[in-house]
PDB file of N, CA and C in Angstrom:
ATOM      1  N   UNK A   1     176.306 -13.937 -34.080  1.00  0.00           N
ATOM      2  CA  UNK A   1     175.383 -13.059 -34.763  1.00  0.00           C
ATOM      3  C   UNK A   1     174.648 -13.872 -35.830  1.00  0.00           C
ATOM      4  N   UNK A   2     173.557 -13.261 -35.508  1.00  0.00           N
ATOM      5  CA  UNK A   2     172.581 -14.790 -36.839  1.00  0.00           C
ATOM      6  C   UNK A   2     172.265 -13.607 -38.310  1.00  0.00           C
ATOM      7  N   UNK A   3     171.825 -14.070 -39.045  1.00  0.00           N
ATOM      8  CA  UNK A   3     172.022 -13.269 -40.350  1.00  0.00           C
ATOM      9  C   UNK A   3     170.376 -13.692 -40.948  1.00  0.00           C
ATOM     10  N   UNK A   4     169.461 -13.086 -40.087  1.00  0.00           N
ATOM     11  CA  UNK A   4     167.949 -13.572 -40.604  1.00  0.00           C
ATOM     12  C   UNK A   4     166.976 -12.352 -41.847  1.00  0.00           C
ATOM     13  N   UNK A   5     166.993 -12.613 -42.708  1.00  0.00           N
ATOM     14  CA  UNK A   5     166.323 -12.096 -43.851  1.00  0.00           C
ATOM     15  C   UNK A   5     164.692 -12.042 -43.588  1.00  0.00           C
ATOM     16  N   UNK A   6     164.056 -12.277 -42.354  1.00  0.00           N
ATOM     17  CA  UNK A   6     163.049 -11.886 -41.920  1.00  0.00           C
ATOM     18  C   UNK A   6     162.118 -13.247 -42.161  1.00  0.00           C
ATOM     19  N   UNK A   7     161.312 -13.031 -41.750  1.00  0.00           N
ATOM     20  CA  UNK A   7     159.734 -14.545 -41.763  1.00  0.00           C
ATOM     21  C   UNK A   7     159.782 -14.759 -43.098  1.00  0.00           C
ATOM     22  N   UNK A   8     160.116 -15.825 -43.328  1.00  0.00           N
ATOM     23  CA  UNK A   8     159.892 -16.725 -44.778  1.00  0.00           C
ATOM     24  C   UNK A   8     158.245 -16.809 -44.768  1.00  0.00           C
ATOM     25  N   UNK A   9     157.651 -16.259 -46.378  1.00  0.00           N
ATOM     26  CA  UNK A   9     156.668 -16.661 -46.539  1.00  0.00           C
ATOM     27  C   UNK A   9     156.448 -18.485 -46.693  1.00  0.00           C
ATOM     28  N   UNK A  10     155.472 -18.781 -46.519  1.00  0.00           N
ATOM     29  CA  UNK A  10     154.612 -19.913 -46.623  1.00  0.00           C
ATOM     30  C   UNK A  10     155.019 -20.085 -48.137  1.00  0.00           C
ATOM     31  N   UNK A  11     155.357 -21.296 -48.841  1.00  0.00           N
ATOM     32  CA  UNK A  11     155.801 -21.522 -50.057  1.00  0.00           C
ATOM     33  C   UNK A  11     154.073 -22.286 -50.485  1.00  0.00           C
ATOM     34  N   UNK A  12     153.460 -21.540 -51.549  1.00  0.00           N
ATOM     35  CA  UNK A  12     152.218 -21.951 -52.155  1.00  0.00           C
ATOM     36  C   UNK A  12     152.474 -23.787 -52.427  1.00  0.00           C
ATOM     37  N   UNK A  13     151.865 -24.798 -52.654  1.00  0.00           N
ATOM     38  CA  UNK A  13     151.944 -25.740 -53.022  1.00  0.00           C
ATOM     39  C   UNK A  13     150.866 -26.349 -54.016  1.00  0.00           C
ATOM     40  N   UNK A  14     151.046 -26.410 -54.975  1.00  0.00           N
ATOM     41  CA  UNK A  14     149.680 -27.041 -56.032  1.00  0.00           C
ATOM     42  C   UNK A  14     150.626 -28.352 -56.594  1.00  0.00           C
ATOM     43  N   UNK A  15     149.323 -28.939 -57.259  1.00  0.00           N
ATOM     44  CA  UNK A  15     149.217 -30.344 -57.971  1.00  0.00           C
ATOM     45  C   UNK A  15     150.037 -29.995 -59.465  1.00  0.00           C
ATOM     46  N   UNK A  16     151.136 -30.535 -59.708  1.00  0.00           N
ATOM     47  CA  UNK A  16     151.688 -30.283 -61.389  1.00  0.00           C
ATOM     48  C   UNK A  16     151.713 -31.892 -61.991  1.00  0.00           C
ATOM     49  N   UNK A  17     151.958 -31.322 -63.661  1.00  0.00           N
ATOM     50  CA  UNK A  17     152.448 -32.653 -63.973  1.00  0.00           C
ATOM     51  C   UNK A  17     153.513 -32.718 -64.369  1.00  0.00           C
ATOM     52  N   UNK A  18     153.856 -33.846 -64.289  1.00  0.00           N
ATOM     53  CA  UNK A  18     155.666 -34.203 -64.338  1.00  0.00           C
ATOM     54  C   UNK A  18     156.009 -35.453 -65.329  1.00  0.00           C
ATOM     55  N   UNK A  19     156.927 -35.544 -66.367  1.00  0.00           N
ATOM     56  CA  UNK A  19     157.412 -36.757 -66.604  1.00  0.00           C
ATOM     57  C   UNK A  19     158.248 -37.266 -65.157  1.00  0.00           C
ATOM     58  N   UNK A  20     157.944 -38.820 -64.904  1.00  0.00           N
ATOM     59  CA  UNK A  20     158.918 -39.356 -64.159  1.00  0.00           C
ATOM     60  C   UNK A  20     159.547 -40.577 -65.022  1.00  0.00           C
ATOM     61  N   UNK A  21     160.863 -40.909 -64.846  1.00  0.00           N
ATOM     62  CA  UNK A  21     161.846 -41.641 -65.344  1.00  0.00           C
ATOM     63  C   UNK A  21     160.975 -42.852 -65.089  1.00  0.00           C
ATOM     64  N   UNK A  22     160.881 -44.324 -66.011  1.00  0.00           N
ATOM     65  CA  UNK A  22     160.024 -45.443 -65.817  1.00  0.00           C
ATOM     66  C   UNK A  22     161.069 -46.574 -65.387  1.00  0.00           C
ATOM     67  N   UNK A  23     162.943 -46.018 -65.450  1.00  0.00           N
ATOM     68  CA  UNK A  23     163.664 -46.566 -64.784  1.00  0.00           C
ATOM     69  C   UNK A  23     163.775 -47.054 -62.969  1.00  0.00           C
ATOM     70  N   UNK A  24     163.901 -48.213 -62.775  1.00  0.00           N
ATOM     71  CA  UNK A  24     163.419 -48.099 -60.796  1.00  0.00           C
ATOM     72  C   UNK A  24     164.676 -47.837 -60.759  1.00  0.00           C
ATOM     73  N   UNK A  25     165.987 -48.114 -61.305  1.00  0.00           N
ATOM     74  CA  UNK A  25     167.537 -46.935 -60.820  1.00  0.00           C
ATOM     75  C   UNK A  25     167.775 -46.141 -60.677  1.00  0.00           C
ATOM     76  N   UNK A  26     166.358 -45.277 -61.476  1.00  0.00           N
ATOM     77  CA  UNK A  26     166.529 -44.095 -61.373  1.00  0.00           C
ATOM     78  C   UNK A  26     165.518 -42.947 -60.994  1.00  0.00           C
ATOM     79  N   UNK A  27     165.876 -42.100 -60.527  1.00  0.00           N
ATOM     80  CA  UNK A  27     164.393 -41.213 -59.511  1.00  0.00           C
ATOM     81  C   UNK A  27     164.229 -39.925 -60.255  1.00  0.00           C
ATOM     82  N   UNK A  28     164.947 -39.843 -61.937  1.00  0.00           N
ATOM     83  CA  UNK A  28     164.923 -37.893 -62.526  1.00  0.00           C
ATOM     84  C   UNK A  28     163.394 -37.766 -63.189  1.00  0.00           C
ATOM     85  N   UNK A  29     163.148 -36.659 -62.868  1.00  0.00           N
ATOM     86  CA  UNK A  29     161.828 -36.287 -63.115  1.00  0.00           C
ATOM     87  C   UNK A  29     161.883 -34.784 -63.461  1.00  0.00           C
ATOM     88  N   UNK A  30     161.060 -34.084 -64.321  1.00  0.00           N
ATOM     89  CA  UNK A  30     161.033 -32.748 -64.403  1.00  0.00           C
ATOM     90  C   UNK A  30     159.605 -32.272 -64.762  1.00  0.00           C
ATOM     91  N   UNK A  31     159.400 -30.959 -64.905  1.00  0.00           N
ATOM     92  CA  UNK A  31     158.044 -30.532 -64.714  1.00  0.00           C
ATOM     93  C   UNK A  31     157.713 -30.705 -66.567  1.00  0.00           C
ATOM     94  N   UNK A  32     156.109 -31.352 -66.537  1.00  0.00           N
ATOM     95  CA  UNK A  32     156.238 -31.421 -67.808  1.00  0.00           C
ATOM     96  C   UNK A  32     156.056 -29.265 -68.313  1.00  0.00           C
ATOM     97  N   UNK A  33     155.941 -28.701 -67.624  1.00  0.00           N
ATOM     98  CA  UNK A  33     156.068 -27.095 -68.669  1.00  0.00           C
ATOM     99  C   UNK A  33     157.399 -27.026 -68.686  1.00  0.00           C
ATOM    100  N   UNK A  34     158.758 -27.684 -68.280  1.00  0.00           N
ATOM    101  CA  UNK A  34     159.812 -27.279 -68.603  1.00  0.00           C
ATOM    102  C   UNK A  34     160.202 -28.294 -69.733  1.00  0.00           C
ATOM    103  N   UNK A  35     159.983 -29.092 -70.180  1.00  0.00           N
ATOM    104  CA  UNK A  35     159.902 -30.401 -70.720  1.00  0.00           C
ATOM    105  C   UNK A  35     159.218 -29.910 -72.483  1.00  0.00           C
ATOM    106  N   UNK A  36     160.628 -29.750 -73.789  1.00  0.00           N
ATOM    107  CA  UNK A  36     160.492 -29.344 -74.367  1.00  0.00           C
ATOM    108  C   UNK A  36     159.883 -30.117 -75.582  1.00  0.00           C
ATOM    109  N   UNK A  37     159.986 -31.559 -75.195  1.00  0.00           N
ATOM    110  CA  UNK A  37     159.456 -32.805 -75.899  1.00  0.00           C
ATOM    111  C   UNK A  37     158.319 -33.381 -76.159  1.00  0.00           C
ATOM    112  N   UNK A  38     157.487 -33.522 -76.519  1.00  0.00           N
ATOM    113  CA  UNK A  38     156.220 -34.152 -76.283  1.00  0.00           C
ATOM    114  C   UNK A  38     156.127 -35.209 -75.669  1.00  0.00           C
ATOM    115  N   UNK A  39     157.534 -36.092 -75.535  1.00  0.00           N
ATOM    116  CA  UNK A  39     157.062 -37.409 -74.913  1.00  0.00           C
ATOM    117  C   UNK A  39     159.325 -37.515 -74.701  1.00  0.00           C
ATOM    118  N   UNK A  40     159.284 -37.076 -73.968  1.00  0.00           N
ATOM    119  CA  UNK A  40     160.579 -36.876 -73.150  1.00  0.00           C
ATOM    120  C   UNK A  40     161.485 -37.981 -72.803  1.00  0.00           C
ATOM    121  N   UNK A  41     162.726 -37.909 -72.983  1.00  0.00           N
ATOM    122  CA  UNK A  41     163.465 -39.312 -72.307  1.00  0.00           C
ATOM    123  C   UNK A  41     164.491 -38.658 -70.971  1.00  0.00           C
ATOM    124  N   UNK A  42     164.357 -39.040 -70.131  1.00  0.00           N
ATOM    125  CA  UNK A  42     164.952 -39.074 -69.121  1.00  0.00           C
ATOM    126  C   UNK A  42     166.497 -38.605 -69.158  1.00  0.00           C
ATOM    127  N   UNK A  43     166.716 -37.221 -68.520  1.00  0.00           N
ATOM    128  CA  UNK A  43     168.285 -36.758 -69.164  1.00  0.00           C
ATOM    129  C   UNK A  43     169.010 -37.126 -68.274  1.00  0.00           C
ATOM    130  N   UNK A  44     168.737 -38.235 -67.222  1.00  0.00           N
ATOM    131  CA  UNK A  44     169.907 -38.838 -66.663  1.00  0.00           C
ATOM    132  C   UNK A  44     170.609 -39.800 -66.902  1.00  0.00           C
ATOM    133  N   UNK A  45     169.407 -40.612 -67.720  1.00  0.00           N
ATOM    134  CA  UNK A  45     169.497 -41.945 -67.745  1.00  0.00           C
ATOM    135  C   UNK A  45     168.885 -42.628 -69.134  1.00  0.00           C
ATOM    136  N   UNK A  46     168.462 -41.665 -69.739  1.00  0.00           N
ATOM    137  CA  UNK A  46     168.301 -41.821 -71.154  1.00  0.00           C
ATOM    138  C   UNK A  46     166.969 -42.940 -71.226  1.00  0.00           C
ATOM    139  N   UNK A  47     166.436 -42.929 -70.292  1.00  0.00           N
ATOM    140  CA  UNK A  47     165.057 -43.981 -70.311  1.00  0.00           C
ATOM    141  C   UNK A  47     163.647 -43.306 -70.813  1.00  0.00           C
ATOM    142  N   UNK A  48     162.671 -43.958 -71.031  1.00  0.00           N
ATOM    143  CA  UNK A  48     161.341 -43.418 -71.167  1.00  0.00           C
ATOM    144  C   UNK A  48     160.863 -42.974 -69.874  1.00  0.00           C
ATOM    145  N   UNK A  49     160.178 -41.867 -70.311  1.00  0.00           N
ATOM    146  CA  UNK A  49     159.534 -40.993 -68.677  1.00  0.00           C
ATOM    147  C   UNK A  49     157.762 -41.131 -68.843  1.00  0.00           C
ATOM    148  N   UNK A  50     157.058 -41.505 -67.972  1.00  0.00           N
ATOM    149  CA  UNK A  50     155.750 -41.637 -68.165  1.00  0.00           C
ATOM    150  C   UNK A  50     155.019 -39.873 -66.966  1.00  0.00           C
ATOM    151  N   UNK A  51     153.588 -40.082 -67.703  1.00  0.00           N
ATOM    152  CA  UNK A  51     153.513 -38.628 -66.882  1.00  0.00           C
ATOM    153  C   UNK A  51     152.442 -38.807 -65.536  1.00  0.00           C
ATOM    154  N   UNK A  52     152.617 -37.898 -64.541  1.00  0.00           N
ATOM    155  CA  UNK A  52     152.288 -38.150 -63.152  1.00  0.00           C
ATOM    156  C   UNK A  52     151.838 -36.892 -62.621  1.00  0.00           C
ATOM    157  N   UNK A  53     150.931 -36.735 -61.520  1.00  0.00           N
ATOM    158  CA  UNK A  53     151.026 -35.547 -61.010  1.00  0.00           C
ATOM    159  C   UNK A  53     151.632 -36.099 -59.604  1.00  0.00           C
ATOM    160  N   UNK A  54     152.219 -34.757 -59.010  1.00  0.00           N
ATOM    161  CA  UNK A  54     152.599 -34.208 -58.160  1.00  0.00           C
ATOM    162  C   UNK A  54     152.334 -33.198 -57.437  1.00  0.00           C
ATOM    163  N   UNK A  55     152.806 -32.967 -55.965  1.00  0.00           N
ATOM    164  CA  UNK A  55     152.494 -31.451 -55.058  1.00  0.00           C
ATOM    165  C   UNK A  55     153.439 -31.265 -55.165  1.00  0.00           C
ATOM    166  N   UNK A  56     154.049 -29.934 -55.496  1.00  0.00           N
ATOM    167  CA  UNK A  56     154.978 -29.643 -55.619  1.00  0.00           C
ATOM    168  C   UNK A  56     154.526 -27.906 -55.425  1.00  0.00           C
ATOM    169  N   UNK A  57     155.838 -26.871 -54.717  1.00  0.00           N
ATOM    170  CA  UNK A  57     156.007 -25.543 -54.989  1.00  0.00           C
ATOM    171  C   UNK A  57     155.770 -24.997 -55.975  1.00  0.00           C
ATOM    172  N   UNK A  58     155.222 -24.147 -55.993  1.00  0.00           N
ATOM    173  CA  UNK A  58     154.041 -23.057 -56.931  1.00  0.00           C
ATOM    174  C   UNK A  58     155.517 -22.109 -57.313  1.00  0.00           C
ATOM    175  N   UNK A  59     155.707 -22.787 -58.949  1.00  0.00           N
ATOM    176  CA  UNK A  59     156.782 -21.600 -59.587  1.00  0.00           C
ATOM    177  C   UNK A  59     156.493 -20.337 -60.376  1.00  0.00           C
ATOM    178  N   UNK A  60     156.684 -19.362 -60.274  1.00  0.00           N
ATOM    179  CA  UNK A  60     155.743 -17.976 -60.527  1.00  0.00           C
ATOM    180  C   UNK A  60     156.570 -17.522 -61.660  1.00  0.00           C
TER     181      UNK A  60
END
């Protein structure tokens, strides 16, 4: 028996910006609107994060 919650909408996709970690060990990145810092350090790895856009899922 399959357990289907019906046709998944299409997930919107737009351009955001993001700090990304400037560490190459390391890949953490977050959206800069969640990003409470003006100029953010990397909470994995405690490095400087520079800012980038991205496609990423449309968060509502």
């Amino acid at each position: 028996m399959s357990f289907s919650r019906g046709p998944k909408e299409p997930v919107q996709e737009v351009e955001t910006t993001i700090w990304s970690c400037t560490s190459e060990d390391c890949n953490g990145w977050m959206r800069e609107s969640w990003s409470f810092n003006e100029k953010p350090e990397c909470p994995l790895c405690k490095s400087s994060m520079t800012q980038e856009v991205r496609v990423l899922p449309e968060i509502k």
